[in-house]
Protein backbone atom coordinates (compact mmCIF):
# COMPACT_ATOMS: atom_id res chain seq x y z
CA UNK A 1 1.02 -13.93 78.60
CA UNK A 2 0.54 -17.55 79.02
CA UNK A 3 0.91 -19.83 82.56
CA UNK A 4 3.81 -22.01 83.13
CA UNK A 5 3.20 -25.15 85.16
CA UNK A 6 0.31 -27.60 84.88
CA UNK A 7 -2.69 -27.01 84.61
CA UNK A 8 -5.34 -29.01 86.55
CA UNK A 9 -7.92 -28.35 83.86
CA UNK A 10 -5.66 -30.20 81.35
CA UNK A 11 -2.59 -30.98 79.68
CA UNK A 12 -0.34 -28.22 79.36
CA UNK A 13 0.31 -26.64 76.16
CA UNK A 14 3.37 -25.67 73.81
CA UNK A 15 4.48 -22.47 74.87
CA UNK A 16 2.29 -22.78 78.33
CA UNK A 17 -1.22 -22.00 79.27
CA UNK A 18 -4.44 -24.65 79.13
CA UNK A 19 -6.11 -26.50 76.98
CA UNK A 20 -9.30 -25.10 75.95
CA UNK A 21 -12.27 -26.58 75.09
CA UNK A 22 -13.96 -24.91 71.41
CA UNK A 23 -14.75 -25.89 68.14
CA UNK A 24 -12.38 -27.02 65.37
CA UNK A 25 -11.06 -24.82 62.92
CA UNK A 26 -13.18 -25.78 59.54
CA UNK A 27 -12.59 -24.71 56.44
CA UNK A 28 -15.91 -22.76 55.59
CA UNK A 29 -15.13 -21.83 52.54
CA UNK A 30 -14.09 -24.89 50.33
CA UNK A 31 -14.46 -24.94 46.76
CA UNK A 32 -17.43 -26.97 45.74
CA UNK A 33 -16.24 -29.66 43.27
CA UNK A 34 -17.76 -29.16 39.70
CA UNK A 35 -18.79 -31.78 37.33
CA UNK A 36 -17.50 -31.00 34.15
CA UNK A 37 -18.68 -33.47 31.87
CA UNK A 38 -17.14 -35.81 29.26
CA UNK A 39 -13.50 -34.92 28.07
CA UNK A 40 -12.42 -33.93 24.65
CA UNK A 41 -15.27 -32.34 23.29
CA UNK A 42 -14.57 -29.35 20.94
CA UNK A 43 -17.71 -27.74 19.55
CA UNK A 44 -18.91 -25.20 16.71
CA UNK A 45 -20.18 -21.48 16.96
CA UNK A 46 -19.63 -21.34 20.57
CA UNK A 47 -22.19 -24.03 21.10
CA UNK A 48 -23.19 -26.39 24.10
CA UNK A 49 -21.78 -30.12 24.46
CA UNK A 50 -22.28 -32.17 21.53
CA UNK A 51 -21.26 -36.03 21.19
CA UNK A 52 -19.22 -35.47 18.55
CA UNK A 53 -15.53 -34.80 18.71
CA UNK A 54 -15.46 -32.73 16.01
CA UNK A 55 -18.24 -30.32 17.42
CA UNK A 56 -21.26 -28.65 15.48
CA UNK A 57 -21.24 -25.97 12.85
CA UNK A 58 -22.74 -22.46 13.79
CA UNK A 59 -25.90 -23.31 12.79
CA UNK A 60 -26.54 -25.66 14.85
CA UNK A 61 -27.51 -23.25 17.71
CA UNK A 62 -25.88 -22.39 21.02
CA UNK A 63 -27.29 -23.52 24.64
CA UNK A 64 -25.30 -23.26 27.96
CA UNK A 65 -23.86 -25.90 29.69
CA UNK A 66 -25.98 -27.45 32.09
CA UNK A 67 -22.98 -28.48 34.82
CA UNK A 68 -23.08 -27.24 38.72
CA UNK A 69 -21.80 -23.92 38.74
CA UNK A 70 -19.08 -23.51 41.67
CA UNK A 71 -20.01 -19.56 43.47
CA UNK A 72 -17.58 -18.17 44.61
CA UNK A 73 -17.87 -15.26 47.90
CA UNK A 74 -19.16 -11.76 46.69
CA UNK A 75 -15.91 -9.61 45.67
CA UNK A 76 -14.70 -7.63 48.95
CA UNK A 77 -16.41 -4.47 49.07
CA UNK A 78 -13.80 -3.32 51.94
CA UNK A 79 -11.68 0.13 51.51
CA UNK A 80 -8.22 0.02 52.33
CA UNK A 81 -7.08 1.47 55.87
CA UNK A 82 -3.57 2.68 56.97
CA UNK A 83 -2.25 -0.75 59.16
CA UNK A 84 -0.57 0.30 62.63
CA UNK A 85 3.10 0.50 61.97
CA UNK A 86 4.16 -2.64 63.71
CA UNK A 87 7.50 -3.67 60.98
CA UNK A 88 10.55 -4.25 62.63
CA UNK A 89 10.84 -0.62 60.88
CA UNK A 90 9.20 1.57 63.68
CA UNK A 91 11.62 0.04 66.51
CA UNK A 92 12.83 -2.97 67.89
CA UNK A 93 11.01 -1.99 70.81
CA UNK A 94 8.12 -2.38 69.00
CA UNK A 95 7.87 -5.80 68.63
CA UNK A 96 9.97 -6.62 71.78
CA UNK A 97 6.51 -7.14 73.71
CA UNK A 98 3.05 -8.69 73.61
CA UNK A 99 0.90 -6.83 71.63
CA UNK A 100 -2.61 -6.71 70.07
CA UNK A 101 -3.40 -5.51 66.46
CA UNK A 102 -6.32 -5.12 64.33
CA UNK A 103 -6.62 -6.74 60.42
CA UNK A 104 -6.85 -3.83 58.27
CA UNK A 105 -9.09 -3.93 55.15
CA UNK A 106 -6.29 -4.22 53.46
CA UNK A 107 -5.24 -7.14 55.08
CA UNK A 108 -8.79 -8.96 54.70
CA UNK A 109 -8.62 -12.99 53.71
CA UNK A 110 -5.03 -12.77 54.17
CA UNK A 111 -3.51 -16.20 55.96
CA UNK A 112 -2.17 -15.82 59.27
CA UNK A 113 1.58 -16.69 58.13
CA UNK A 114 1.49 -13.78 55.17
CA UNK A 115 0.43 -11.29 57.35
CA UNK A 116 2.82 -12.08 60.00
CA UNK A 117 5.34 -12.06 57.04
CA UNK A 118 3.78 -8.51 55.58
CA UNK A 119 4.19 -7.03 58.84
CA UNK A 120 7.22 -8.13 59.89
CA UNK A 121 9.62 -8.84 56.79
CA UNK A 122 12.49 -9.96 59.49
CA UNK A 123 10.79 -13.10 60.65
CA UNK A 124 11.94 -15.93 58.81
CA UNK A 125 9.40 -18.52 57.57
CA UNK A 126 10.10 -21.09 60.19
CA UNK A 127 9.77 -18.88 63.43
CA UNK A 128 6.01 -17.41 62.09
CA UNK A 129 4.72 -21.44 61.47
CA UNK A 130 6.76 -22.03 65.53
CA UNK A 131 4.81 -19.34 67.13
CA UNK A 132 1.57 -20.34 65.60
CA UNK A 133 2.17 -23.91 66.20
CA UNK A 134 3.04 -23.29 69.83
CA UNK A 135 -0.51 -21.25 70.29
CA UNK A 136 1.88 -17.89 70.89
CA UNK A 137 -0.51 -16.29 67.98
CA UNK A 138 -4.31 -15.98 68.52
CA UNK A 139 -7.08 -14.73 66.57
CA UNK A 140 -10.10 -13.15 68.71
CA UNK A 141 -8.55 -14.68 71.57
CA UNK A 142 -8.21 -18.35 70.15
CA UNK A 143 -5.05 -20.49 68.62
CA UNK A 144 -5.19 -20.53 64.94
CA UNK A 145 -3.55 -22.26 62.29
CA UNK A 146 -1.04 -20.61 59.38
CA UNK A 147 -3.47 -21.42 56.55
CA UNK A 148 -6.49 -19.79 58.21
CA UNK A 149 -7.87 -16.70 56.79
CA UNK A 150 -8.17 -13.25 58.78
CA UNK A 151 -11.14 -11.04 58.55
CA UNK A 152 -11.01 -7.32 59.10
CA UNK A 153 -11.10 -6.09 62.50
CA UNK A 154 -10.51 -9.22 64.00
CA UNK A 155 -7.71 -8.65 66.91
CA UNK A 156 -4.52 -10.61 66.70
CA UNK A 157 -2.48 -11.04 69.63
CA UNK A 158 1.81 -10.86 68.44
CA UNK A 159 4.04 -12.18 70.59
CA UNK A 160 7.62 -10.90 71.63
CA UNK A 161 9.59 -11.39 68.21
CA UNK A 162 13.41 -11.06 67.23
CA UNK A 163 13.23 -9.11 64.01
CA UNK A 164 16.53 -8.86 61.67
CA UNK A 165 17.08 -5.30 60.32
CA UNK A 166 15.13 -4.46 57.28
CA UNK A 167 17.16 -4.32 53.91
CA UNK A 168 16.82 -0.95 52.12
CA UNK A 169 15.70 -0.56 48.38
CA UNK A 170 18.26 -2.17 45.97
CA UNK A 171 19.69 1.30 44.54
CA UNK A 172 22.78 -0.79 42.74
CA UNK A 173 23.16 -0.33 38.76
CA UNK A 174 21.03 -3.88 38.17
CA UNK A 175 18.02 -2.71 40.24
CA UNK A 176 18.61 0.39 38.58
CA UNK A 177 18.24 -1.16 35.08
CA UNK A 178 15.05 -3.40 36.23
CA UNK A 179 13.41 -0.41 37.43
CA UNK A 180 13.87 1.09 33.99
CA UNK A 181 13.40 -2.14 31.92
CA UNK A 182 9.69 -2.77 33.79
CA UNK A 183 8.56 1.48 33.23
CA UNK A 184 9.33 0.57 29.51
CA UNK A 185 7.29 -2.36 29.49
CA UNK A 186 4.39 -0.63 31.32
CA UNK A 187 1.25 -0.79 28.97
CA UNK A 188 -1.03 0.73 32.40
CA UNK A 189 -0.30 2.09 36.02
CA UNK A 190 -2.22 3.60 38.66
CA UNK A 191 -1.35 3.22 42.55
CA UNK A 192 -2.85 -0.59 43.10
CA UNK A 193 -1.97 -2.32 39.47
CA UNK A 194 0.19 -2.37 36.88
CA UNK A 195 -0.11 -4.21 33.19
CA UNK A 196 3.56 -4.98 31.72
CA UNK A 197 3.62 -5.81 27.99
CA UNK A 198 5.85 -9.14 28.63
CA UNK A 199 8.19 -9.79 25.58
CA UNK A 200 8.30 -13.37 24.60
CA UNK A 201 11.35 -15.35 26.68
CA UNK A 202 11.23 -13.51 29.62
CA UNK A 203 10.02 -15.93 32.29
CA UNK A 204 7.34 -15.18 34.48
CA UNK A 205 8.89 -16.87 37.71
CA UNK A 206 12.37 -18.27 38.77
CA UNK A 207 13.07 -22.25 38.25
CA UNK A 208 15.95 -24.27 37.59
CA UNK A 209 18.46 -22.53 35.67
CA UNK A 210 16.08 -19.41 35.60
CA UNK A 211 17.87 -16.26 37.50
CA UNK A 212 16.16 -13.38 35.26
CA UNK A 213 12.34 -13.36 35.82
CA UNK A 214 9.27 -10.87 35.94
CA UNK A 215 8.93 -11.92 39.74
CA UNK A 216 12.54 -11.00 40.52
CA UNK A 217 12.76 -7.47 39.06
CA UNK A 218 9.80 -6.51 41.00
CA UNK A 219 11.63 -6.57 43.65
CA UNK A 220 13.11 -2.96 42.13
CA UNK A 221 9.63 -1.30 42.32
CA UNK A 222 9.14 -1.56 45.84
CA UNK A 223 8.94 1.97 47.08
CA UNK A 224 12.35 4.20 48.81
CA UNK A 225 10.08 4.43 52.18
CA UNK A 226 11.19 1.67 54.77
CA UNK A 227 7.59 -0.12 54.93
CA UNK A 228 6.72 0.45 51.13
CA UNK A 229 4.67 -2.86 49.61
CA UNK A 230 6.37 -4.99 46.91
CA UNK A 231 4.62 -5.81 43.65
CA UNK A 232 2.98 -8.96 43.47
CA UNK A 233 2.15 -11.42 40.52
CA UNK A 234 -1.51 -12.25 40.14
CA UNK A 235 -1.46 -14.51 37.13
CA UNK A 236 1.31 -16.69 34.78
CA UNK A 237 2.18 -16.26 31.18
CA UNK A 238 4.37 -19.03 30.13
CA UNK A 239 8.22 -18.01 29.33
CA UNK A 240 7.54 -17.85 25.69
CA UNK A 241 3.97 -16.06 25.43
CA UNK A 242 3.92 -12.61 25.32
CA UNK A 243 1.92 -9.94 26.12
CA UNK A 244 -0.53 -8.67 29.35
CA UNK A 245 0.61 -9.30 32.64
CA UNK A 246 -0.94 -8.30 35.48
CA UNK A 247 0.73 -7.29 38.48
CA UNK A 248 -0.91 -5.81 42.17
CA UNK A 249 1.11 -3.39 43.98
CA UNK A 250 -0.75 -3.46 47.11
CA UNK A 251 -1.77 -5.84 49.46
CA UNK A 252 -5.56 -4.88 49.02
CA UNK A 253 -5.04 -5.21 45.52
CA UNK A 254 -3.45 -8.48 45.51
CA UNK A 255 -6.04 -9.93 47.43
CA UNK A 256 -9.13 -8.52 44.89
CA UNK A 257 -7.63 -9.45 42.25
CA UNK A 258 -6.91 -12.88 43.28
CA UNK A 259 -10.87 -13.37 43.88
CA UNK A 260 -10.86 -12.40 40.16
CA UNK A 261 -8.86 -14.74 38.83
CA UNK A 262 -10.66 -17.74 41.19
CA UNK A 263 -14.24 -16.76 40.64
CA UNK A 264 -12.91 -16.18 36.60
CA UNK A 265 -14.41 -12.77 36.20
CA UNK A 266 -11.48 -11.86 34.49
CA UNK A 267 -11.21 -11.94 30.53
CA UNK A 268 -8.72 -13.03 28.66
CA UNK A 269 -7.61 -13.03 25.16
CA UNK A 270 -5.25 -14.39 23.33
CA UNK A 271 -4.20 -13.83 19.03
CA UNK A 272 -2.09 -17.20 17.67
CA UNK A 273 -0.81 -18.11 14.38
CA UNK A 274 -1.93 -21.92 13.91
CA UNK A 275 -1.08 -24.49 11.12
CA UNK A 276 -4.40 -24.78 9.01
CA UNK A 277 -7.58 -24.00 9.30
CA UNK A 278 -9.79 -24.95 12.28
CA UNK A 279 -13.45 -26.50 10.92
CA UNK A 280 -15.42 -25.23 11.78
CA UNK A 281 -14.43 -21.24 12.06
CA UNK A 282 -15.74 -20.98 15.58
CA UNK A 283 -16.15 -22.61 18.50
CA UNK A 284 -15.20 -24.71 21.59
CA UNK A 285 -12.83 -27.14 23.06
CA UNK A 286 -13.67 -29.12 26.12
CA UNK A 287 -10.86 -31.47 27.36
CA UNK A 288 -9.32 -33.22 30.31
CA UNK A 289 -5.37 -32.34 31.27
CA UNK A 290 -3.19 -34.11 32.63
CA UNK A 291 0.63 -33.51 33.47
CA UNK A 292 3.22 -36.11 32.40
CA UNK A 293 6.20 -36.13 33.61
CA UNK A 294 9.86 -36.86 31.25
CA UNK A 295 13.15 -37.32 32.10
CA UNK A 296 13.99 -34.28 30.46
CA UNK A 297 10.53 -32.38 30.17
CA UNK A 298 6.74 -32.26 31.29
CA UNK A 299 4.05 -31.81 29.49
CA UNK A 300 0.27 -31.61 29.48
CA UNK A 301 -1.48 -34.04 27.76
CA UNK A 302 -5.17 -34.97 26.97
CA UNK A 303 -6.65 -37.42 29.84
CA UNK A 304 -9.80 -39.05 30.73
CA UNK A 305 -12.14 -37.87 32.99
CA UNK A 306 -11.90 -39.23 36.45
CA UNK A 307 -8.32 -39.89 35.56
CA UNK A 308 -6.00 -39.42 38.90
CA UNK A 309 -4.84 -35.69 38.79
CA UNK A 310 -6.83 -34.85 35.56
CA UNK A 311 -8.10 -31.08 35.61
CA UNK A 312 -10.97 -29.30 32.96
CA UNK A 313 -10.34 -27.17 30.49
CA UNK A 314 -12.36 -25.11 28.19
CA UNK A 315 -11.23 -22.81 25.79
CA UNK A 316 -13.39 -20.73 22.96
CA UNK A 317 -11.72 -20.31 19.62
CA UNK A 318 -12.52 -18.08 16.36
CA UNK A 319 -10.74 -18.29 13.10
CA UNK A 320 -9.74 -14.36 12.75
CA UNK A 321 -8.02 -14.57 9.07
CA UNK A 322 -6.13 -17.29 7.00
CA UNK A 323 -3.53 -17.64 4.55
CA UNK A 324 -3.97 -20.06 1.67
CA UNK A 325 -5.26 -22.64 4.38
CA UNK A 326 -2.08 -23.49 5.15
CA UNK A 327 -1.95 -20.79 7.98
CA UNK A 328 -4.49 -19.03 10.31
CA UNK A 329 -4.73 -16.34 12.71
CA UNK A 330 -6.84 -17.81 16.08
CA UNK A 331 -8.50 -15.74 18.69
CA UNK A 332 -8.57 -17.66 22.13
CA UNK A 333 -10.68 -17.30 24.94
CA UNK A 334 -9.78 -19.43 27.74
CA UNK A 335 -12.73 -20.02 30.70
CA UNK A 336 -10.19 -22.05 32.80
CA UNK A 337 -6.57 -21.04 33.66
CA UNK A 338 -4.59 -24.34 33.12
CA UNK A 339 -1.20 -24.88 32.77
CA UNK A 340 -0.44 -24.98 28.63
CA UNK A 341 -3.82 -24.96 28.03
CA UNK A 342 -4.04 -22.93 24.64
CA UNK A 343 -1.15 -24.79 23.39
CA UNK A 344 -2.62 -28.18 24.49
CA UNK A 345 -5.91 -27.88 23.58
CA UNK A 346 -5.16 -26.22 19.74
CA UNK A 347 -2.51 -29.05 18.96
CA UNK A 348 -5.28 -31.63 20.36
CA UNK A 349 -7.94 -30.31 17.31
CA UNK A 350 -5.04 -30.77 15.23
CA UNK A 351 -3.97 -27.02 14.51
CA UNK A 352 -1.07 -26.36 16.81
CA UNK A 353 0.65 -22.81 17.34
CA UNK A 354 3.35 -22.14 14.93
CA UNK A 355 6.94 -22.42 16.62
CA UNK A 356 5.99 -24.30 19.60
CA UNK A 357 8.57 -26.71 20.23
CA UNK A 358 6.27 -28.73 22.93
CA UNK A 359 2.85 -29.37 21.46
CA UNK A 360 3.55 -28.57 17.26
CA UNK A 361 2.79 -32.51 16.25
CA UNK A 362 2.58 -31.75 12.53
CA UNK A 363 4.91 -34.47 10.63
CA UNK A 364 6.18 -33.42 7.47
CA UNK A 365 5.02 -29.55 7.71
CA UNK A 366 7.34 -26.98 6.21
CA UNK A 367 7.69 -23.58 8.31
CA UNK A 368 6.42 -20.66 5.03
CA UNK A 369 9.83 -18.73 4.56
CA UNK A 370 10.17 -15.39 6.50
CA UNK A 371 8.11 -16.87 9.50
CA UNK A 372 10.56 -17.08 12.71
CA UNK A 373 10.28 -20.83 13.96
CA UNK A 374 9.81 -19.17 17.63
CA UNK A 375 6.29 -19.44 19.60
CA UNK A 376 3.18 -17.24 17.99
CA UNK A 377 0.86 -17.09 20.78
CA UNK A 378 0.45 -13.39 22.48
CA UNK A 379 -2.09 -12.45 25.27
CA UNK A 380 -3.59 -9.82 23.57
CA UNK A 381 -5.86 -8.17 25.87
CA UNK A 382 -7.04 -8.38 29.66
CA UNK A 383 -10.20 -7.33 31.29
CA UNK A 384 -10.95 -6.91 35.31
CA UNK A 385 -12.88 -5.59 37.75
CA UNK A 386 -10.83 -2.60 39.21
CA UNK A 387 -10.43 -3.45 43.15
CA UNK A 388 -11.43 0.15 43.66
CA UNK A 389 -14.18 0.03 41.37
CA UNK A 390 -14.35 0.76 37.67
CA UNK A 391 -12.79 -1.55 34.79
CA UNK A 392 -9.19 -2.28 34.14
CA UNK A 393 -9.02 -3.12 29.95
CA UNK A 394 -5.57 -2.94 28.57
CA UNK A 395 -4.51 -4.27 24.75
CA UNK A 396 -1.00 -5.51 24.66
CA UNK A 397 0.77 -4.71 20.70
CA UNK A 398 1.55 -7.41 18.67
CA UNK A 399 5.88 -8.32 19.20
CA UNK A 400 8.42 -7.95 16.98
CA UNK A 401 8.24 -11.38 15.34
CA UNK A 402 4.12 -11.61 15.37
CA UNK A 403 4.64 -8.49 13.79
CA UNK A 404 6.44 -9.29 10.84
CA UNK A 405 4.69 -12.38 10.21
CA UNK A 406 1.33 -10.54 10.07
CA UNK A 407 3.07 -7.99 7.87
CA UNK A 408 4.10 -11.07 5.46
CA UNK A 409 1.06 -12.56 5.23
CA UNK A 410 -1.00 -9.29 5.05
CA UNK A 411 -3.24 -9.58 8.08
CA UNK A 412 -4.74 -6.72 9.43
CA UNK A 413 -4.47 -6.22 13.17
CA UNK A 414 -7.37 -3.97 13.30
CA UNK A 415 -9.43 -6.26 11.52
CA UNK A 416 -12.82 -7.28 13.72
CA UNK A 417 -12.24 -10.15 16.26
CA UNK A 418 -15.13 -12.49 16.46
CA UNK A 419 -13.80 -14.22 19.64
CA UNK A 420 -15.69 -10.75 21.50
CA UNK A 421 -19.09 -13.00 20.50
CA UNK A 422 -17.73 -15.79 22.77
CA UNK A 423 -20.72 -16.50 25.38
CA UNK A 424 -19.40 -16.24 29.00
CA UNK A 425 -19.31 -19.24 31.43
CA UNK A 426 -18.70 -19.52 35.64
């Protein structure tokens, strides 16, 4: 409990007690900025930077990039452990007094305010920041801050807390139907992940206008015990790609997987129907994006480097099949995770993705008949580490309207995919 009254030893403190001498909270752990090189490169077989914009042909060899690699921390090797039941669900007397917890595994590198919001789902966003800010919370025996990172076993002290009642599972007919909708869509499930085959116009997360999304149905999944975990996103497709999504259903899992995605051990790849033929067959984009905001739309466009807000991108690219070179079928292989990147970077070498009514910049180009003038771009297949160990590789079918324009033009969707060759980069 902390002192009231001041303090000869120092000012007094929100919420009481003394001010104590220590060391600043530093972020140990910040990314290490990476140099990516010149923007707008897009080069041939796979191969290293080349001058030209138009890359080098396959011949011409392959060598890795020379950039600073950023390294990210080795993956958590921790088990999960059963937390102490401390949700408003095991009492209000519970949390009606002071008491000390230890992180669980499963709660490893999780910030202050989301465990605080994992154990208790009563508090409201506003009282966890007020009782860290006041120094009501402590870590080890010190204040912390909402953004800082917990390690397991460390001891965190909980103040007295006023927790609302916690809602039951949504059992009404339109949780009902999610629940059912999502087990259809399930391509893989074991008890930490999940890979839904999203169909194409089903957003990924709410926005304006948006009230029917991926993130909102999971919501229906969350298990009929009181302190069950809700499913959690770990990546974005956009609204209109579909395909393999992954989701975590535990907090452990959440947390792996997010490592994943930042330290990019996690391949991707996508199929896309493009207008012409990319020259050469195979190989690699390297750009500079940049978001630009409309009145009535953003986009991302190609920027400079050292241009304010300007982000790499690199994407790998092989030329599966074509039709009368008016039409191809593109594997994609992103190495960066940027907002539109695919659709960006493919328009940028002049072979946008059939149906895309942001980035298709082809004047004069007449849509082949029985081709649905809707987005071609599916994320075919995902591969990750398993948090528990083990690989997670799940293939997502092609949709209904990839489908039938495969069937049209006679491509085979068992044919070889080349973009497997695709070298791998940090």
């Amino acid at each position: 409990m902390s002192r009231r009254g001041r303090s000869r030893n120092g000012p007094r403190q929100p919420g009481g007690g003394r001010q104590e001498a220590g060391p600043r909270h530093r972020d140990r752990n910040r990314d290490r900025k990476r140099d990516p090189g010149e923007a707008g490169k897009r080069r041939g077989r796979f191969a290293a930077p080349s001058p030209r914009e138009r890359g080098e042909g396959w011949d011409e060899g392959a060598s890795r990039d020379s950039r600073p690699r950023s390294h990210s921390p080795p993956p958590d090797r921790h088990r999960s452990a059963p937390a102490v039941d401390l949700s408003p669900q095991a009492g209000r007397g519970e949390a009606a007094r002071v008491q000390t917890v230890t992180v669980s595994a499963d709660e490893n590198n999780m910030r202050v305010d989301r465990f605080f919001e994992a154990r208790f789902p009563g508090l409201s966003f506003s009282h966890i920041q007020r009782i860290i800010r006041k120094g009501e919370v402590r870590v080890n025996g010190k204040r912390t801050q909402p953004k800082a990172r917990l390690e397991t076993g460390q001891a965190v002290r909980v103040p007295p807390l006023t927790l609302a009642p916690p809602k039951p599972r949504d059992d009404a007919p339109a949780a009902q139907k999610d629940r059912a909708f999502l087990k259809d869509i399930t391509l893989y499930e074991d008890d930490d992940v999940m890979v839904l085959n999203k169909p194409m116009g089903l957003a990924v997360q709410g926005g304006s206008g948006t009230t029917r999304h991926v993130d909102g149905m999971l919501a229906a999944l969350r298990g009929p015990h009181r302190d069950a975990q809700r499913p959690r996103l770990v990546h974005r497709l956009d609204k209109d790609t579909a395909g393999c999504l992954l989701i975590a259903k535990t907090r452990f899992a959440a947390a792996a997987l997010s490592k994943t995605f930042r330290s990019r051990s996690a391949r991707k790849i996508y199929w896309a129907l493009v207008a012409g033929v990319p020259r050469p067959h195979q190989g690699r984009i390297s750009t500079f994006l940049a978001k630009e905001e409309r009145v009535e739309d953003s986009f991302m466009r190609i920027a400079r480097h050292g241009e304010k807000d300007a982000v790499h991108a690199v994407t790998y690219y092989a030329v599966v099949e074509t039709s009368a070179q008016k039409l191809a079928w593109v594997s994609l292989k992103p190495v960066t995770g940027r907002t539109h990147q695919l659709r960006a970077h493919m328009a940028h070498i002049g072979h946008p993705i059939v149906g895309d009514p942001k980035y298709f910049n082809k004047e004069n180009w007449e849509l082949p008949g029985g081709i649905q003038n809707v987005l071609h771009l599916l994320a075919r297949r995902i591969v990750v580490p398993h948090p528990r160990g083990g690989v997670i590789d799940v293939s997502a079918p092609l949709p209904p309207h990839m489908q039938q324009t495969w069937n049209l033009l006679g491509f085979d969707a068992g044919r070889y995919d080349p973009i497997v060759e695709a070298p791998e980069e940090e």
